[in-house]
C-alpha atoms as a PDB file:
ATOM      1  CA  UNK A   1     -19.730  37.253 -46.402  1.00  0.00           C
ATOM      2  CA  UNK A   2     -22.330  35.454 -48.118  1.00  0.00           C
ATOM      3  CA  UNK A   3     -22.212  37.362 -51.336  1.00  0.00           C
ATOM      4  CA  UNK A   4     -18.171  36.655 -51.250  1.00  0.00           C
ATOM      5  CA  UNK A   5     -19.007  33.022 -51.345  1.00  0.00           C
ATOM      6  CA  UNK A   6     -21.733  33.383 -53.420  1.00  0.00           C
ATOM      7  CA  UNK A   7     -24.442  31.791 -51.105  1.00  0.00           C
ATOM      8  CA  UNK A   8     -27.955  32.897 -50.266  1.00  0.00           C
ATOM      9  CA  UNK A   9     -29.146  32.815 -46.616  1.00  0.00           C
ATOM     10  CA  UNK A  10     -32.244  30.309 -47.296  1.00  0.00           C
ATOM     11  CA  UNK A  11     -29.032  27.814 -48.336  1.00  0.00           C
ATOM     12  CA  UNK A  12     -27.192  28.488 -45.404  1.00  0.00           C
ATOM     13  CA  UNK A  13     -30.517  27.957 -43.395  1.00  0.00           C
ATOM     14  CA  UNK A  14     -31.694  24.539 -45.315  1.00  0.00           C
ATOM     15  CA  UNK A  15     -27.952  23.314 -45.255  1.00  0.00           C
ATOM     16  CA  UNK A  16     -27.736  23.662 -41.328  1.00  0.00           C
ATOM     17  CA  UNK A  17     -31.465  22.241 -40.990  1.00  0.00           C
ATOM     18  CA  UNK A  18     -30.156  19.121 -42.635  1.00  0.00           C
ATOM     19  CA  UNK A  19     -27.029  19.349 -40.411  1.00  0.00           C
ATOM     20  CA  UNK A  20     -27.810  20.214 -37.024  1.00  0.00           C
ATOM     21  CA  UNK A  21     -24.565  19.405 -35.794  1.00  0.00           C
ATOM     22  CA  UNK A  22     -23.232  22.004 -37.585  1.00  0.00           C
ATOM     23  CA  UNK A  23     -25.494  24.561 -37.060  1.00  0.00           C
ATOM     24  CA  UNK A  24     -24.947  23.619 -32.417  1.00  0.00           C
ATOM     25  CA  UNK A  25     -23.928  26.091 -30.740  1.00  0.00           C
ATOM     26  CA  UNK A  26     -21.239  24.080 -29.137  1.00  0.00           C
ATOM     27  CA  UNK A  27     -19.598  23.191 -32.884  1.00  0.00           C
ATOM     28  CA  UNK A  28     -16.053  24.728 -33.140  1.00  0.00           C
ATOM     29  CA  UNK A  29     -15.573  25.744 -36.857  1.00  0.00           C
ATOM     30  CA  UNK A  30     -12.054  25.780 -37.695  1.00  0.00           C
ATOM     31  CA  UNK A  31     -11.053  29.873 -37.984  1.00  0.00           C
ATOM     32  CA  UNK A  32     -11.489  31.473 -41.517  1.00  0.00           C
ATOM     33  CA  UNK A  33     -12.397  34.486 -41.071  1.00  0.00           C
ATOM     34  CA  UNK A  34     -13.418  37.366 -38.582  1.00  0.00           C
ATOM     35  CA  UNK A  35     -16.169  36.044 -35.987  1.00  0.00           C
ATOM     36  CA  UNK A  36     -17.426  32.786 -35.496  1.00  0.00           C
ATOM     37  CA  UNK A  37     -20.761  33.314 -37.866  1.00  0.00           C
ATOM     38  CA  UNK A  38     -18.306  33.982 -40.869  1.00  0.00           C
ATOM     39  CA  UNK A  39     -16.034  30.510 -39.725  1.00  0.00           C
ATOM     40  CA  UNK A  40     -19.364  28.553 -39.731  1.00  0.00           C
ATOM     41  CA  UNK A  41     -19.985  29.415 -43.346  1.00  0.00           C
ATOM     42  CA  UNK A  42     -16.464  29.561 -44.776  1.00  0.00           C
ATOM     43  CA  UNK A  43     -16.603  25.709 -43.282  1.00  0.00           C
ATOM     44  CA  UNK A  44     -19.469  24.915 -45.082  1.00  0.00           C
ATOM     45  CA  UNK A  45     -19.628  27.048 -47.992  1.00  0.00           C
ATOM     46  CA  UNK A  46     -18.086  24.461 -50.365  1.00  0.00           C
ATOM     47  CA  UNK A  47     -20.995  21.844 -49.182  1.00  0.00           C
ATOM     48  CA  UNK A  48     -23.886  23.707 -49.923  1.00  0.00           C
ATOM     49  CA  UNK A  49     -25.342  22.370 -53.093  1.00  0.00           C
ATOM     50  CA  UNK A  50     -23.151  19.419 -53.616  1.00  0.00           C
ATOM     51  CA  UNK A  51     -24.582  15.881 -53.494  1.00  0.00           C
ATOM     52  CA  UNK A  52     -23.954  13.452 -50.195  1.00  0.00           C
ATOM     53  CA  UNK A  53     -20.995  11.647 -52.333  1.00  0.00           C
ATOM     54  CA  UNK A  54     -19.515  14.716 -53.441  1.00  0.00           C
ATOM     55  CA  UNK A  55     -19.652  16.132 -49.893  1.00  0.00           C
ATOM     56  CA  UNK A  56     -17.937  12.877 -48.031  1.00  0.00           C
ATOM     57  CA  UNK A  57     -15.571  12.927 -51.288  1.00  0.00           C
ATOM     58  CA  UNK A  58     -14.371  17.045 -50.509  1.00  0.00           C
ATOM     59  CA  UNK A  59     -14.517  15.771 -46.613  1.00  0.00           C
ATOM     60  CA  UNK A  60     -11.832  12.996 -46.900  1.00  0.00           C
ATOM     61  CA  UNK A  61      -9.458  15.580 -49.526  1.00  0.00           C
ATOM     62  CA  UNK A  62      -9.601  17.764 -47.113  1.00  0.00           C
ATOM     63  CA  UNK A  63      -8.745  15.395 -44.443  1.00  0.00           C
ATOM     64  CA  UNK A  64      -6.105  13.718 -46.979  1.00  0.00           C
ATOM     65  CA  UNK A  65      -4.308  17.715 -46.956  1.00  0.00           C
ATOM     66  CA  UNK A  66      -4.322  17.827 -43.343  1.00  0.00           C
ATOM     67  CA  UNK A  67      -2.380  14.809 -42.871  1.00  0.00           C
ATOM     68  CA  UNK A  68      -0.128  15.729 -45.435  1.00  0.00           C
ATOM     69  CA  UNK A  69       0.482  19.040 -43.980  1.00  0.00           C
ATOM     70  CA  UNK A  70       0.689  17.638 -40.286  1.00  0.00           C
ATOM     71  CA  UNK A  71       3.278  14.656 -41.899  1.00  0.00           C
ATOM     72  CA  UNK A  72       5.260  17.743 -43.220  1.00  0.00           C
ATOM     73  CA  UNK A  73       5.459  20.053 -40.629  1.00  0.00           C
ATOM     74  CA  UNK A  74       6.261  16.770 -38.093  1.00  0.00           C
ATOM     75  CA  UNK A  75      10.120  17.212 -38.004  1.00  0.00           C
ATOM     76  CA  UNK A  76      10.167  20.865 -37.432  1.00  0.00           C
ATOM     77  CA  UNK A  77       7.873  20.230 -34.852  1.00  0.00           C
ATOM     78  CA  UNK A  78       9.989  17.209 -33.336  1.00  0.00           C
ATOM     79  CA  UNK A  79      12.871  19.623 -33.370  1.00  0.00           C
ATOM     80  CA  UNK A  80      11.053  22.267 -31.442  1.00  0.00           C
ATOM     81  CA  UNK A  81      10.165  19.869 -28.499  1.00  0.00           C
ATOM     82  CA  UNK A  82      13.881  18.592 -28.752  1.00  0.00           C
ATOM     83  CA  UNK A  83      14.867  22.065 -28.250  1.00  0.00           C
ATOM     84  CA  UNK A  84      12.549  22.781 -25.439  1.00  0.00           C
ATOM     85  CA  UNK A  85      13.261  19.317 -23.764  1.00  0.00           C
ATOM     86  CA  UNK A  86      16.930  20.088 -23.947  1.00  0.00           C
ATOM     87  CA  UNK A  87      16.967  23.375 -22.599  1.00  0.00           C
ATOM     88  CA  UNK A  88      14.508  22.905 -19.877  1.00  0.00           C
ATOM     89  CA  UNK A  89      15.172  19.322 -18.849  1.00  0.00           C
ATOM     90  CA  UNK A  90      18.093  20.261 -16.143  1.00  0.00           C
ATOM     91  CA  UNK A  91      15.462  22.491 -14.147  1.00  0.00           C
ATOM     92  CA  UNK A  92      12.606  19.648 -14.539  1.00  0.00           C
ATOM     93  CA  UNK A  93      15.106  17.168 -13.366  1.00  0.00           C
ATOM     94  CA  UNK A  94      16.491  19.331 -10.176  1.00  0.00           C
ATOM     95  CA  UNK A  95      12.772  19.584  -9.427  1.00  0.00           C
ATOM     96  CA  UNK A  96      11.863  16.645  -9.463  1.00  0.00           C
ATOM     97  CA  UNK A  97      15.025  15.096  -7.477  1.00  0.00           C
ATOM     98  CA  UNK A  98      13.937  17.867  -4.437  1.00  0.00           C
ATOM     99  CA  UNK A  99      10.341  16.938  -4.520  1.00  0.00           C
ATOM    100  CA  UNK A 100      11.445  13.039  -4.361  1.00  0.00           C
ATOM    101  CA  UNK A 101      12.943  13.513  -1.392  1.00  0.00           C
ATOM    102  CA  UNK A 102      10.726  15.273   0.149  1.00  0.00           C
ATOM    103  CA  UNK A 103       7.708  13.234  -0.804  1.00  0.00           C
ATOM    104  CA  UNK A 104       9.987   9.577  -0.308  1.00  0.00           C
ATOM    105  CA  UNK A 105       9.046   9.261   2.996  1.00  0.00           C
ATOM    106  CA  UNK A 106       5.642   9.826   3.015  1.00  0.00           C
ATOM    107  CA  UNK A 107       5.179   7.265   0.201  1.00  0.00           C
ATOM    108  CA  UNK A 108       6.932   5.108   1.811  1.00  0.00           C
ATOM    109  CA  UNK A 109       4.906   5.019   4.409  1.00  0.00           C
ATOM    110  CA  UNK A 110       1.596   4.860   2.638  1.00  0.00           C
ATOM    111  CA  UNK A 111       2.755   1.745   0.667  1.00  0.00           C
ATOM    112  CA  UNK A 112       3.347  -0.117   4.465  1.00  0.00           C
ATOM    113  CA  UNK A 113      -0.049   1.094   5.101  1.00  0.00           C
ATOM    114  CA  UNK A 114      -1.485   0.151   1.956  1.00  0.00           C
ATOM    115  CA  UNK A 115       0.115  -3.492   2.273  1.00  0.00           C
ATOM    116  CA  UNK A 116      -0.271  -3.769   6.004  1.00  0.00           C
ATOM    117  CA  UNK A 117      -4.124  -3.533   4.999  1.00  0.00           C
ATOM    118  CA  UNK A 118      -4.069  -5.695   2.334  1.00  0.00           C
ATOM    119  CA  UNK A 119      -2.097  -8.823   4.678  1.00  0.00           C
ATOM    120  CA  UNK A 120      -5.101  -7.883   7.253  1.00  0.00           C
ATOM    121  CA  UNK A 121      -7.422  -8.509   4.752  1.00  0.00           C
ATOM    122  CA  UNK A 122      -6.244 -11.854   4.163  1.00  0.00           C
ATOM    123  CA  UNK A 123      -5.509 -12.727   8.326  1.00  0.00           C
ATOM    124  CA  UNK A 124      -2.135 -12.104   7.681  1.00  0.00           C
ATOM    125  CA  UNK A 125      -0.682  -9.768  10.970  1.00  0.00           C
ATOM    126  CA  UNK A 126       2.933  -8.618  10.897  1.00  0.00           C
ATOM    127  CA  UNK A 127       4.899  -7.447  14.123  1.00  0.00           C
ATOM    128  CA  UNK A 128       7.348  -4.378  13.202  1.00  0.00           C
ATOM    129  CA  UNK A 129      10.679  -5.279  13.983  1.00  0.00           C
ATOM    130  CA  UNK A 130      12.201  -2.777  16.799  1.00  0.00           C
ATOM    131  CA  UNK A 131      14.888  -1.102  15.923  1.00  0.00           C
ATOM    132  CA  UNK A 132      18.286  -1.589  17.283  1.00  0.00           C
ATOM    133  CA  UNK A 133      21.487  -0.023  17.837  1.00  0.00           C
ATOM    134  CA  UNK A 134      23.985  -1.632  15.268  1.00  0.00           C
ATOM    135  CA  UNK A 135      27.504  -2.794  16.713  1.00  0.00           C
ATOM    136  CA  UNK A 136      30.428  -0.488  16.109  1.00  0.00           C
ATOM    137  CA  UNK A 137      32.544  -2.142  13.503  1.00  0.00           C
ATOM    138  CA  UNK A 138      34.996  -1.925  15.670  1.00  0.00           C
ATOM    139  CA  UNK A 139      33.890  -5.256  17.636  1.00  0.00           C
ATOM    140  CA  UNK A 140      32.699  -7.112  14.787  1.00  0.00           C
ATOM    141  CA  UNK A 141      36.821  -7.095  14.182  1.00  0.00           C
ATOM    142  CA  UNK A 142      37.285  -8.047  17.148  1.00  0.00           C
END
C-alpha cells in the first residue's frame, strides 16, 4: 500500500508523530481500502509532505465535496424516508394507539401523584372527591 501511494514508512511515522490524533487507536478513518491500517494511510496519504496551509486548504475541498455530494443525494434520500414513513406509518400508529391505552391510566395517575406532591410541598392539601352514582336521565326530565 505504501508503494501504491508512493509513501515511505519513516513519512507515515513522522506524519502521525506530528498528529497523534490520527495515529489513536480510537480514530475512525473513513473506509478506502481493505483493513483499517490501509484506511489510515489512504486518509492521510495526500497530507504527507504538504505545508500546514496546503493541508487545511485540501481539508476544507474535501469537506466542500462532501456537502455537495450530501446536498445532492438529499432528495433521493427524502424520498426514501417518505417511502418508508408511508408504508410503515399505519402499523406505528396502531401501536402506538394500543400502548396509549394501556399506559393512559397509569400516567394518569402518576401526574395526580406528581401534583399532589408538588401542592404538599407548598401546604396545599386536597380531599378527593368521592365518587357518586349519577341520576338516571330519566329524573332529571322529570
Amino acid at each position: 500500500m505504501l508503494a501504491k501511494l508512493g509513501l515511505a514508512a519513516e513519512q507515515v511515522r513522522g506524519y502521525f508523530a506530528s498528529n497523534p490524533t490520527l495515529a489513536s487507536g480510537l480514530h475512525r478513518a473513513p473506509h478506502a481500502a481493505a483493513g483499517t491500517a490501509a484506511d489510515r494511510l489512504a486518509e492521510i496519504a495526500p497530507y504527507i509532505g504538504k505545508s500546514e496551509r496546503e493541508v487545511r486548504v485540501l481539508k476544507a475541498k474535501q469537506l466542500l465535496k462532501d456537502a455537495v455530494a450530501g446536498a445532492r443525494a438529499l432528495p433521493e434520500t427524502l424520498r426514501t424516508l417518505r417511502k418508508r414513513l408511508l408504508e410503515r406509518s399505519p402499523v406505528l400508529f396502531e401501536q402506538a394507539r394500543e400502548e396509549w391505552i394501556e399506559q393512559r391510566p397509569i400516567i394518569v395517575e402518576k401526574m395526580k401523584q406528581v401534583a399532589r406532591a408538588k401542592a404538599e410541598s407548598f401546604g396545599l392539601t386536597f380531599m378527593m372527591p368521592a365518587k357518586t352514582a349519577e341520576a338516571p336521565a330519566s329524573s332529571a326530565a322529570a
